[in-house]
N, C-alpha and C. Protein backbone atom coordinates (compact mmCIF):
# COMPACT_ATOMS: atom_id res chain seq x y z
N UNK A 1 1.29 -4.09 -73.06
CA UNK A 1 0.20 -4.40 -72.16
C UNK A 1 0.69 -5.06 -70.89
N UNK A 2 1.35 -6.11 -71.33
CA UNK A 2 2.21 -6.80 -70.28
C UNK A 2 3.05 -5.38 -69.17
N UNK A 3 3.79 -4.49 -69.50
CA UNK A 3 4.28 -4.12 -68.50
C UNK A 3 3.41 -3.12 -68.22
N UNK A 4 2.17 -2.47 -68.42
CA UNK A 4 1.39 -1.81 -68.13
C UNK A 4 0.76 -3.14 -66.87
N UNK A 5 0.08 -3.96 -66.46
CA UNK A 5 -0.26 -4.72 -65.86
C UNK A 5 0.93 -4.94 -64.34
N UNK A 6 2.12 -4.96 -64.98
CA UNK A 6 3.32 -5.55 -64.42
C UNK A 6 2.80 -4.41 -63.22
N UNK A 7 3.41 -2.92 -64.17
CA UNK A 7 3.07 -2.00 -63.69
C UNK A 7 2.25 -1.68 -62.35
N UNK A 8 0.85 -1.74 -62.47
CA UNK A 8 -0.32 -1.77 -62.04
C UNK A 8 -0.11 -2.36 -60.74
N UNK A 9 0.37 -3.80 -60.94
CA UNK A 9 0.51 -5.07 -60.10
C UNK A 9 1.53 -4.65 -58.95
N UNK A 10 2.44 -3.30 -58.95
CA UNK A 10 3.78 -3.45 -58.64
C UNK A 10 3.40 -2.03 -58.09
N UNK A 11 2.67 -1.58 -58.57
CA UNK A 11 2.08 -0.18 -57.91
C UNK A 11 0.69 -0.25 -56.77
N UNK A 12 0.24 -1.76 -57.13
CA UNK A 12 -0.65 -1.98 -56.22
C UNK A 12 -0.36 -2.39 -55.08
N UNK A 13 0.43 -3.62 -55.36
CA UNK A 13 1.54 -4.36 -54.26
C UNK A 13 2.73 -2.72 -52.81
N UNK A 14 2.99 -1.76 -53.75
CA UNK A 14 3.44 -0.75 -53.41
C UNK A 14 2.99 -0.44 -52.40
N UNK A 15 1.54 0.20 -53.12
CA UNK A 15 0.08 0.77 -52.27
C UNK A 15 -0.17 0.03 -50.42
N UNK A 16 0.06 -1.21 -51.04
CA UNK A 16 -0.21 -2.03 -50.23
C UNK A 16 0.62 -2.11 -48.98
N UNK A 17 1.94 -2.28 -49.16
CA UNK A 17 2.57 -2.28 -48.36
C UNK A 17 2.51 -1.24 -47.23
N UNK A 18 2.45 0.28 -48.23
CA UNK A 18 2.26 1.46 -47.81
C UNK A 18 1.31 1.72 -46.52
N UNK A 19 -0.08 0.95 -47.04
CA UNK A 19 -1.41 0.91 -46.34
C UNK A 19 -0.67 0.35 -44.54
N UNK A 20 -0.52 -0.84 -45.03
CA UNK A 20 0.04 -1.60 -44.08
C UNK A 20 1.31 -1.01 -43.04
N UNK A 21 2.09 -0.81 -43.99
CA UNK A 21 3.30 0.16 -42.83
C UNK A 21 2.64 1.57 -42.05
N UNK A 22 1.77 1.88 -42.80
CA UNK A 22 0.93 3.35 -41.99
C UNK A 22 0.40 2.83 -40.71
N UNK A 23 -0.73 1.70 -41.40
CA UNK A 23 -1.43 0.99 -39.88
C UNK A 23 -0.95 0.66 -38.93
N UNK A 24 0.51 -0.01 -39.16
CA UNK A 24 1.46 -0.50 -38.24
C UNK A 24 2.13 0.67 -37.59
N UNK A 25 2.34 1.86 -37.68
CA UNK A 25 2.95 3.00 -37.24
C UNK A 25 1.74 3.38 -36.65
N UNK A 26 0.02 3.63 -37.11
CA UNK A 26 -0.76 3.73 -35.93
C UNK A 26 -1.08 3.39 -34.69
N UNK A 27 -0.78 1.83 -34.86
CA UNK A 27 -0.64 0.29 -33.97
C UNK A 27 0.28 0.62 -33.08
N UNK A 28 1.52 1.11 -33.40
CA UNK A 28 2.49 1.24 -32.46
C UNK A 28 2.26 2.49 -31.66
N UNK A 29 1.85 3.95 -32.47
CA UNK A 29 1.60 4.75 -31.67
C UNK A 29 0.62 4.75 -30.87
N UNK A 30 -0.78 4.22 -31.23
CA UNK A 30 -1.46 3.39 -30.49
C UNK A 30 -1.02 3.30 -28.71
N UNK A 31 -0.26 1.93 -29.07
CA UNK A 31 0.18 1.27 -28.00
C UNK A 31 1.24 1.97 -27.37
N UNK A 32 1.75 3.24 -27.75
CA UNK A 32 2.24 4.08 -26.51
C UNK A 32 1.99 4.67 -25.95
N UNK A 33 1.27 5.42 -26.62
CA UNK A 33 -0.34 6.41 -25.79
C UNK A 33 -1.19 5.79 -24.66
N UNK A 34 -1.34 4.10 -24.67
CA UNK A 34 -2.01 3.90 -24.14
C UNK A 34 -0.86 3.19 -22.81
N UNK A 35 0.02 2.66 -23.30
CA UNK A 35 1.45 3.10 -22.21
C UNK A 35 1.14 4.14 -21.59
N UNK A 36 1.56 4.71 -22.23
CA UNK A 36 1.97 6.00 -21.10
C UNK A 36 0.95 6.29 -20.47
N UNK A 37 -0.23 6.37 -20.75
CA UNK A 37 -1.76 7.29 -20.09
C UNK A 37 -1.96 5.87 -19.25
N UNK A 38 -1.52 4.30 -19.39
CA UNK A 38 -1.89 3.60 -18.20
C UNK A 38 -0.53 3.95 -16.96
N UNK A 39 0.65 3.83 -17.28
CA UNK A 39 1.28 4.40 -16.35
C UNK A 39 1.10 5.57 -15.71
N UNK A 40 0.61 6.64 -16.35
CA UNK A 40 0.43 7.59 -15.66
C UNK A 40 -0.82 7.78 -14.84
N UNK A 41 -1.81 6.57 -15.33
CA UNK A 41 -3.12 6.79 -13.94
C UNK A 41 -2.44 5.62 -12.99
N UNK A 42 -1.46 4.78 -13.08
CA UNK A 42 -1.25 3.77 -12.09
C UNK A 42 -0.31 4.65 -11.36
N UNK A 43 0.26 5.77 -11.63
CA UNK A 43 1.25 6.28 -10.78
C UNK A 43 0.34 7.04 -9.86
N UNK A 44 -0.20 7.62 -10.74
CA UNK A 44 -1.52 8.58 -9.49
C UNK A 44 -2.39 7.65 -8.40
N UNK A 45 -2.33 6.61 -8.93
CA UNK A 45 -3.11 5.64 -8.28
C UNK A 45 -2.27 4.70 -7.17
N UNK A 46 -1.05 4.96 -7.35
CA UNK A 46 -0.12 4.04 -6.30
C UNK A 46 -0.73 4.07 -5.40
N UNK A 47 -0.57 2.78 -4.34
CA UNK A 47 -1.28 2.76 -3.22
C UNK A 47 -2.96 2.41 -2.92
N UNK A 48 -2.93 1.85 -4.21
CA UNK A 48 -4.68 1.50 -4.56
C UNK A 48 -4.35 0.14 -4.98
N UNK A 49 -5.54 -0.43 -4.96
CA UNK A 49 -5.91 -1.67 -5.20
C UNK A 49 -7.05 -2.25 -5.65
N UNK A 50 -7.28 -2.39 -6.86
CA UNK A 50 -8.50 -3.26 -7.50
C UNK A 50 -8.81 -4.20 -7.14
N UNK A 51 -10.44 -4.23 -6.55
CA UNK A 51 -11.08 -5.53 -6.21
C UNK A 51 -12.43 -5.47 -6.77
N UNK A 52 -12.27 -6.08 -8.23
CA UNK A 52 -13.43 -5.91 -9.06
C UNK A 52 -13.70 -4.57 -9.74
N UNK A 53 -14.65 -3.96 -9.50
CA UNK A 53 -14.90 -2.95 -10.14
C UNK A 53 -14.57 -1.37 -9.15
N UNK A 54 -14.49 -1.85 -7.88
CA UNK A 54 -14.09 -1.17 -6.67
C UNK A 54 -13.09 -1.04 -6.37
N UNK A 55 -12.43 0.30 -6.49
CA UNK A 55 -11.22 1.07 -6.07
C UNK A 55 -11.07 1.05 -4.36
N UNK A 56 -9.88 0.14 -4.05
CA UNK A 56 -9.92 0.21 -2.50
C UNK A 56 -8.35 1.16 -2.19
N UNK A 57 -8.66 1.95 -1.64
CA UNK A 57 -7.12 2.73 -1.21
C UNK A 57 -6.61 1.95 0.09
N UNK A 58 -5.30 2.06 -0.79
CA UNK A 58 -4.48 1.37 0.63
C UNK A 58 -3.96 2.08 1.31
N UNK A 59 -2.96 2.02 2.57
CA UNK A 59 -2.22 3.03 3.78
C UNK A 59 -2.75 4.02 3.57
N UNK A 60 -3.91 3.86 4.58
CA UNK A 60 -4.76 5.58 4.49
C UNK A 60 -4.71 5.86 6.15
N UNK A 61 -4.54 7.38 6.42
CA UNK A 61 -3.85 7.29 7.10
C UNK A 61 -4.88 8.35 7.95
N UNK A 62 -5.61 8.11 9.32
CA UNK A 62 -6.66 8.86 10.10
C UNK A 62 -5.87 10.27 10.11
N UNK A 63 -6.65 11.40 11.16
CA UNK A 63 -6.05 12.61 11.18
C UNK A 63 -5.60 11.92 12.39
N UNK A 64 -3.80 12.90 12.81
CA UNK A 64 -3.28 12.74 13.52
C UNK A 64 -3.97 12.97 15.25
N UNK A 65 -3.62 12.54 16.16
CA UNK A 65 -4.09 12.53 17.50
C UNK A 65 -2.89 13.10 18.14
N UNK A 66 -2.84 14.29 18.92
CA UNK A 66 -2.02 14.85 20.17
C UNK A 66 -1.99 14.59 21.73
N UNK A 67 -0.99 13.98 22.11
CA UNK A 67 -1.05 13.58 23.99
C UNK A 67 -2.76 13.59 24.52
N UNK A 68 -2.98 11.98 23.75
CA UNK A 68 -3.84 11.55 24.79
C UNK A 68 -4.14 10.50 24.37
N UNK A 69 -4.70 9.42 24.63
CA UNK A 69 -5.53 8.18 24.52
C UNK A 69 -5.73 8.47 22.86
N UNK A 70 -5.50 6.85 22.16
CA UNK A 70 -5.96 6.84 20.97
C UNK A 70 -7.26 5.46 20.79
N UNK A 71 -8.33 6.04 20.13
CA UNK A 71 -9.22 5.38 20.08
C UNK A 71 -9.76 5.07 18.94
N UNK A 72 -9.58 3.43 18.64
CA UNK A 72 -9.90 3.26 17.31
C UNK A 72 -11.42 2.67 17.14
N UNK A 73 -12.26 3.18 16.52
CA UNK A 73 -13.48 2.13 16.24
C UNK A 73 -13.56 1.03 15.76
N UNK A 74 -14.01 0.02 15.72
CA UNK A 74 -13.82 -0.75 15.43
C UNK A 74 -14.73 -1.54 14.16
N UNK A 75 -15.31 -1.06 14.27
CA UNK A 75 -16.46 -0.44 12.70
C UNK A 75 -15.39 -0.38 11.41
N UNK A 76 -14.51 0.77 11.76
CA UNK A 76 -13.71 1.53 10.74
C UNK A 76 -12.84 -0.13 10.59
N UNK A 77 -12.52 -1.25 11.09
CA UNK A 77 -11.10 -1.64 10.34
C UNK A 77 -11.67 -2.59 9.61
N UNK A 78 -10.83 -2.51 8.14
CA UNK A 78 -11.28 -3.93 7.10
C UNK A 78 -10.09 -4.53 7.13
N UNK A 79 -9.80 -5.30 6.05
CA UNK A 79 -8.43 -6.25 5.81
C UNK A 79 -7.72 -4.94 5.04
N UNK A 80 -7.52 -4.00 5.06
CA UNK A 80 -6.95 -2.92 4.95
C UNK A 80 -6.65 -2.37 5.91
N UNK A 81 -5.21 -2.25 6.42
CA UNK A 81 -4.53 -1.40 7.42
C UNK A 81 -5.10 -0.12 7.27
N UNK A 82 -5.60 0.46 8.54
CA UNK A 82 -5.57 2.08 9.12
C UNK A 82 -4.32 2.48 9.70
N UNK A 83 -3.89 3.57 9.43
CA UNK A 83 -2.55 3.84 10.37
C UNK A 83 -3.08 5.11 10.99
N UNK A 84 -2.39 4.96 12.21
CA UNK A 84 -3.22 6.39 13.67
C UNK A 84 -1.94 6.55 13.84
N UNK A 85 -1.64 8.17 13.28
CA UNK A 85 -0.71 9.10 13.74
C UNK A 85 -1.28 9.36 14.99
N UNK A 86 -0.14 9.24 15.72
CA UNK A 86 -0.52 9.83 17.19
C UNK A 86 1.22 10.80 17.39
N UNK A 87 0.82 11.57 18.13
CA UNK A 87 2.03 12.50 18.49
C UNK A 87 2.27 12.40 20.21
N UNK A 88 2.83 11.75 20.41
CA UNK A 88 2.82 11.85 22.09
C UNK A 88 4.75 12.70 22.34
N UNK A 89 3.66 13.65 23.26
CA UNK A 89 5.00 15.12 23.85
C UNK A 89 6.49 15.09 22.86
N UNK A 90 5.65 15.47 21.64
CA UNK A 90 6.37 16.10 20.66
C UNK A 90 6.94 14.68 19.61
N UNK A 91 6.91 13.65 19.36
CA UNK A 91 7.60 12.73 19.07
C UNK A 91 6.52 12.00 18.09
N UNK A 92 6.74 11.68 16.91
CA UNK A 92 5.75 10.92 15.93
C UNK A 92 5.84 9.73 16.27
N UNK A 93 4.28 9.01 16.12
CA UNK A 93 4.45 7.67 16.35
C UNK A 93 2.86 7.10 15.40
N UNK A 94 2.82 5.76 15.00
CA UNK A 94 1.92 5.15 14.77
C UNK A 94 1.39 4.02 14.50
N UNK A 95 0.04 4.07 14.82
CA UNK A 95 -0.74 2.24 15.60
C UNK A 95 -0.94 2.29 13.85
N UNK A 96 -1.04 1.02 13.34
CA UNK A 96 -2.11 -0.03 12.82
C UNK A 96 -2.49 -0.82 12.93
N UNK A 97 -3.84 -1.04 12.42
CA UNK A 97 -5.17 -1.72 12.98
C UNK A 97 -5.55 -2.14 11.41
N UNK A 98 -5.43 -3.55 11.77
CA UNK A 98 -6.15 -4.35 10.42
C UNK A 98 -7.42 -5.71 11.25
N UNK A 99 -8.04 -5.77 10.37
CA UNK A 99 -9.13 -7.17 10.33
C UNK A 99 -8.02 -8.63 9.40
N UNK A 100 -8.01 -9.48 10.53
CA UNK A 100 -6.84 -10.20 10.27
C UNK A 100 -7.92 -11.28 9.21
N UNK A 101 -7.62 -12.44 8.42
CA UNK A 101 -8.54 -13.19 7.88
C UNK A 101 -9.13 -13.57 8.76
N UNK A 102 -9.34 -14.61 10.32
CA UNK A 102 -10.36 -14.77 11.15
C UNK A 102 -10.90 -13.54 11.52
N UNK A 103 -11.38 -12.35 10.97
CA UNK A 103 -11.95 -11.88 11.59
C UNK A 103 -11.80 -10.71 12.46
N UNK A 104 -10.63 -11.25 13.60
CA UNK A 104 -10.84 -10.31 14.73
C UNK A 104 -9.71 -8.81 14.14
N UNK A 105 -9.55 -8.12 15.03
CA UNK A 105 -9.46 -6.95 14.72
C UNK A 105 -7.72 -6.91 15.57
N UNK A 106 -5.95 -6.96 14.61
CA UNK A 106 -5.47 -6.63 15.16
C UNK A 106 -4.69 -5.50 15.37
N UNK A 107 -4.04 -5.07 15.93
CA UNK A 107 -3.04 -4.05 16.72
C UNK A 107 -1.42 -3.90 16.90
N UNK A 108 -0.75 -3.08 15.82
CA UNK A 108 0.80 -3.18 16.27
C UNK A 108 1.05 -1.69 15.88
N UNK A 109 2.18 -1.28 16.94
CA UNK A 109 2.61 -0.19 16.17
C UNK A 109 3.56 -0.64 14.85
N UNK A 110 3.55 1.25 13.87
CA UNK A 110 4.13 0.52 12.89
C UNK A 110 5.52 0.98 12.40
N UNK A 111 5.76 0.22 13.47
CA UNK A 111 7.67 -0.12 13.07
C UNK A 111 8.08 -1.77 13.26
N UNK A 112 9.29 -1.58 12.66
CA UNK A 112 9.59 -3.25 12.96
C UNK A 112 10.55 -3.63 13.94
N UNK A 113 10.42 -4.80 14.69
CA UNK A 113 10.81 -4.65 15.81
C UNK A 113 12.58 -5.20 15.58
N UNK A 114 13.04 -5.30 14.36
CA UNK A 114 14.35 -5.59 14.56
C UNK A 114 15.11 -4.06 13.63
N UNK A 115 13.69 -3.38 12.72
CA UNK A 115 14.27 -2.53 11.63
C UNK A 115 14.26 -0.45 12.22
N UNK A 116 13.52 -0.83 13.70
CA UNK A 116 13.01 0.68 14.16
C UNK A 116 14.41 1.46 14.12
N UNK A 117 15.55 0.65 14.51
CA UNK A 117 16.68 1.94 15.02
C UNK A 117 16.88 2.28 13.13
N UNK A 118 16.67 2.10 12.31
CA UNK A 118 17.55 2.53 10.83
C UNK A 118 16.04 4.15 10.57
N UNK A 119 15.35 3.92 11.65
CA UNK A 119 14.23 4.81 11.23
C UNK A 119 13.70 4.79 10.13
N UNK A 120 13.96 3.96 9.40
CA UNK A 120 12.63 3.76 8.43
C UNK A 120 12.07 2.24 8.19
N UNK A 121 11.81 1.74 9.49
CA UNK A 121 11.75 0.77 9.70
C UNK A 121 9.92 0.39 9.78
N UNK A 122 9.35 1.16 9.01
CA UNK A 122 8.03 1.18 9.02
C UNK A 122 7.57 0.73 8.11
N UNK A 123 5.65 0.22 7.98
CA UNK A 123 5.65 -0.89 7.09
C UNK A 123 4.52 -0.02 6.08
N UNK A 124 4.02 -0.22 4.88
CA UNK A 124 3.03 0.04 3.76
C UNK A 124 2.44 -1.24 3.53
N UNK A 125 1.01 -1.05 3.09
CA UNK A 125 0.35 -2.68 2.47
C UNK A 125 0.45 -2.57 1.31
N UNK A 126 0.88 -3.29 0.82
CA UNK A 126 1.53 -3.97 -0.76
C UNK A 126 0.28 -5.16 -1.02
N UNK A 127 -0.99 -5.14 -1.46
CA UNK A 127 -2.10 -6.21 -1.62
C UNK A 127 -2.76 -6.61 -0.48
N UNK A 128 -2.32 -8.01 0.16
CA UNK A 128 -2.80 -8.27 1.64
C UNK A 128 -1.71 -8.86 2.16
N UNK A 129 -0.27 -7.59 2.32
CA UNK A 129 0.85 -7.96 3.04
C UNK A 129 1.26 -6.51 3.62
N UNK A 130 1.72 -7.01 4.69
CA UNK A 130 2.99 -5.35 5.02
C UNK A 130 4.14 -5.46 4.61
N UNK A 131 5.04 -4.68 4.16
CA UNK A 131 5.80 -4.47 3.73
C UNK A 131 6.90 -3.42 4.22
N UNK A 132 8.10 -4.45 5.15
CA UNK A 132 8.67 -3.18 6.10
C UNK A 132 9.77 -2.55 4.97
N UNK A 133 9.61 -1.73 4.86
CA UNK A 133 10.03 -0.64 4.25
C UNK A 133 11.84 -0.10 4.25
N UNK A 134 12.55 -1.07 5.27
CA UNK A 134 14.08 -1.03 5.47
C UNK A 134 14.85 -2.26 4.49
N UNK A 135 13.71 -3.45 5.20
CA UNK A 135 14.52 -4.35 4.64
C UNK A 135 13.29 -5.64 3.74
N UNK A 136 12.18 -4.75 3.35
CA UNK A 136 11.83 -5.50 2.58
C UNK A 136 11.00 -7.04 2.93
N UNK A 137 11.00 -6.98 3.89
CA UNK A 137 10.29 -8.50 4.72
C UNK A 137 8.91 -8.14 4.21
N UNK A 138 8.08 -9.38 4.31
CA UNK A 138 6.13 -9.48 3.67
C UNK A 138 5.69 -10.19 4.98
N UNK A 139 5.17 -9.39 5.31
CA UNK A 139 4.29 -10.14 6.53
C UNK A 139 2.84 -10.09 6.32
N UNK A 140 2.34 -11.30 6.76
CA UNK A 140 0.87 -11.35 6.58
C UNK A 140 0.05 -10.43 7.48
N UNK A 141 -0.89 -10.22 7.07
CA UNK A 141 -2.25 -9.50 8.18
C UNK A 141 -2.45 -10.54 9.36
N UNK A 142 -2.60 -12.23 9.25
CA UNK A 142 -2.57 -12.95 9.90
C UNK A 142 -1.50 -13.08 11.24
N UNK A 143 -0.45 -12.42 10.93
CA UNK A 143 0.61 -12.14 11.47
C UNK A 143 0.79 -11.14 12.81
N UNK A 144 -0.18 -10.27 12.40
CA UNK A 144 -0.09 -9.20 12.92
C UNK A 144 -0.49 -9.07 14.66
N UNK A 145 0.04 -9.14 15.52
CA UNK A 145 0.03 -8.96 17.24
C UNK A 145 0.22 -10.56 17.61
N UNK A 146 0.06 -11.31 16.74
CA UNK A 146 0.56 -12.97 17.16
C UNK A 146 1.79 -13.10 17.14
N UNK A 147 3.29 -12.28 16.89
CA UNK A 147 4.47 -12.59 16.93
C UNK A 147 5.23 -11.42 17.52
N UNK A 148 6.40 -11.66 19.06
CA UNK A 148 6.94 -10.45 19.07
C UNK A 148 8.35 -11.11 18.61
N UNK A 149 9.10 -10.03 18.75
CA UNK A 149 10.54 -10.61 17.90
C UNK A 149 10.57 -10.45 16.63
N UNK A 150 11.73 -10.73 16.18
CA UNK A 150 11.90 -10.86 14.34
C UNK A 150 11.41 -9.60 13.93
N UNK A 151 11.76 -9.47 12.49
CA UNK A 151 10.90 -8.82 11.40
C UNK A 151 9.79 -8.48 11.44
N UNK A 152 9.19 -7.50 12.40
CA UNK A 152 7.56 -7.77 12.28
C UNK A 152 6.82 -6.40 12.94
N UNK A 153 5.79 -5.88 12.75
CA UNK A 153 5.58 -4.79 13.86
C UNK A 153 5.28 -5.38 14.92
N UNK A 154 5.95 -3.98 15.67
CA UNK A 154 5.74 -4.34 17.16
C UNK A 154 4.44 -4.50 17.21
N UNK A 155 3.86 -5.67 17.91
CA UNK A 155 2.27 -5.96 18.69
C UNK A 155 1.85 -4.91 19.57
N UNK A 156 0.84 -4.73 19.83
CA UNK A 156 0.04 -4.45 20.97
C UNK A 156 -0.52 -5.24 21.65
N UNK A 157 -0.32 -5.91 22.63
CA UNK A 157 -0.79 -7.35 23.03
C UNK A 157 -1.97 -6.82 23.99
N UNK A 158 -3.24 -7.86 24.20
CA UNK A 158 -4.25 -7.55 25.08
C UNK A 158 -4.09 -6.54 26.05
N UNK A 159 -2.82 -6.57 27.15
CA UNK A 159 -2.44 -6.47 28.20
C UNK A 159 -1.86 -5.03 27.84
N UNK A 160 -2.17 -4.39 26.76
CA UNK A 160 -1.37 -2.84 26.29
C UNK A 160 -2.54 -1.99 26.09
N UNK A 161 -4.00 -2.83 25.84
CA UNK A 161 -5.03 -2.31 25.37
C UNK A 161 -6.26 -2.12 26.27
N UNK A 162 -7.40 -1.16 26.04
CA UNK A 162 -7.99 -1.63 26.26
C UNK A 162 -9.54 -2.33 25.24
N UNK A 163 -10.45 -3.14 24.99
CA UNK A 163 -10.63 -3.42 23.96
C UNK A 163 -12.60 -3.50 24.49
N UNK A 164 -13.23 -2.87 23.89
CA UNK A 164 -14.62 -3.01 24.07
C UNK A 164 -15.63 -3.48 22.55
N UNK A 165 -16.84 -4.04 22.70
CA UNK A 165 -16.92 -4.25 21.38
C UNK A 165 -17.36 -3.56 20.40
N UNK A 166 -17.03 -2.15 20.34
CA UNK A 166 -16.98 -0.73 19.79
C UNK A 166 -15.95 -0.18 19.30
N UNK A 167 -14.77 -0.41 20.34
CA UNK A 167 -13.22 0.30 20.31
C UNK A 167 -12.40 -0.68 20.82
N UNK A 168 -11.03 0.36 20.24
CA UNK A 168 -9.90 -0.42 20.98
C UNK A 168 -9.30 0.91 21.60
N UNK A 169 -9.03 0.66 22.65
CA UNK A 169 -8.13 2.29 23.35
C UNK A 169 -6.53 2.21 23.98
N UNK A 170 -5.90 2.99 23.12
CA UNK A 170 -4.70 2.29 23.89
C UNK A 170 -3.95 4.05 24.45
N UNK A 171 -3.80 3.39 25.34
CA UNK A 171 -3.57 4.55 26.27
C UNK A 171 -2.16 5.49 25.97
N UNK A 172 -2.07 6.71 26.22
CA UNK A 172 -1.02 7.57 26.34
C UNK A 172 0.06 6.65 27.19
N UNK A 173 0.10 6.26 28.29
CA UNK A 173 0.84 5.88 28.93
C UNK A 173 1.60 4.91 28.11
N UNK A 174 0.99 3.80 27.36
CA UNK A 174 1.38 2.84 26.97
C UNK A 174 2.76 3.16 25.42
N UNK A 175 2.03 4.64 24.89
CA UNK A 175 2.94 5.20 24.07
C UNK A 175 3.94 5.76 24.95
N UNK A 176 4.01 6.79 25.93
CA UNK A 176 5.49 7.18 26.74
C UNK A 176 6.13 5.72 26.77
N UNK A 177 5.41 4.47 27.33
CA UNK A 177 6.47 3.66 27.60
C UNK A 177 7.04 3.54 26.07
N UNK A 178 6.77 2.94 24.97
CA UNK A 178 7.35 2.47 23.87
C UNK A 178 8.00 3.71 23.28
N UNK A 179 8.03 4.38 23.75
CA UNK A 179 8.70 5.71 22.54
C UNK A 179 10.40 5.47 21.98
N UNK A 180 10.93 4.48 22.82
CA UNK A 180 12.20 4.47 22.25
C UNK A 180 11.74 3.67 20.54
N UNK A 181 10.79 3.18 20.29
CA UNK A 181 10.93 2.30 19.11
C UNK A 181 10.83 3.67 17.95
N UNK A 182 10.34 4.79 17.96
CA UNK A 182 10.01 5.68 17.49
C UNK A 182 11.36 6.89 17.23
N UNK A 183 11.77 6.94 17.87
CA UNK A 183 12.92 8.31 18.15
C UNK A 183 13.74 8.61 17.11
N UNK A 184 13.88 7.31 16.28
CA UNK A 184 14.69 7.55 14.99
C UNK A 184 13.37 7.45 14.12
N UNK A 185 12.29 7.48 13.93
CA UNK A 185 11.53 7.14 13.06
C UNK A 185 11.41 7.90 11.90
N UNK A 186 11.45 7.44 10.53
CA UNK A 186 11.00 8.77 9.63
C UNK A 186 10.05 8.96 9.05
């Protein structure tokens, strides 16, 4: 009787383990499935940013503009960079336009003003930073047309623009002059 019980006890204990090592092999497969299927919507999703329940896309990028005046509304900018491809006489170039935390609305092209000659000296928003893309510097939105020099995109300063409380227009001319920052650009 005794080893009939023993038995029982040792076949149950068995069972048991069994139960348990299965669940745990579900658990794990589980948790790779859900690996992989979250990596794989965050990869599709690069360049996005959750704010609450609202999907905000980041570096979105207007349709390109050909030799002439670029005109941004001013409606269109949030604390999310716009970038304005503009093409002036054959040569890529491009403005961004962010809503800085006070508010106002600023302006730089987007290269950096120490990183333009390596041509890939251009920046992406990484949360609520730019991110120049050569050498890795974080610059704030706050940042943005308040500093020339250094690490930083080139500004568009008042005196490059013109600015109404609708638009900002910055002229063809003002791109022929800057085009050397561009020439290596990629």
């Amino acid at each position: 009787m005794n080893k009939q019980k023993n038995s029982k006890k040792q076949n149950t204990a068995a069972q048991k383990k069994k139960k348990i090592a299965a669940i745990s092999v579900i658990l794990i497969l589980a948790a790779v499935v859900l690996f992989v299927v979250g990596t794989r919507i965050f990869a599709q999703n690069t360049g996005s940013a959750s704010t609450g329940s609202v999907s905000v896309a980041l570096n979105q990028r207007k349709p390109a503009i050909t030799d002439q005046d670029l005109v941004i509304q001013i409606a269109d900018i949030t604390e999310n960079a716009l970038f304005f491809p503009v093409n002036i006489d054959g040569l890529r170039m491009e403005v961004l336009a962010v809503r800085a935390p006070d508010g106002t609305v600023r302006t730089a092209f987007n290269t950096c003003q120490v990183c333009y000659a390596s041509g890939r000296g251009n920046y992406v928003q990484e949360g609520s930073l730019l991110v120049c893309q050569n050498c890795g510097n974080r610059y704030r939105m706050s940042q943005v047309e308040r500093q020339a020099g250094g690490c930083n995109p080139v500004p568009i300063f008042a005196a490059n623009k013109t600015e109404t409380t609708e638009t900002i227009t910055i002229s063809i001319a003002h791109f022929r002059e800057t085009r050397a920052i561009f020439e290596r650009w990629r």
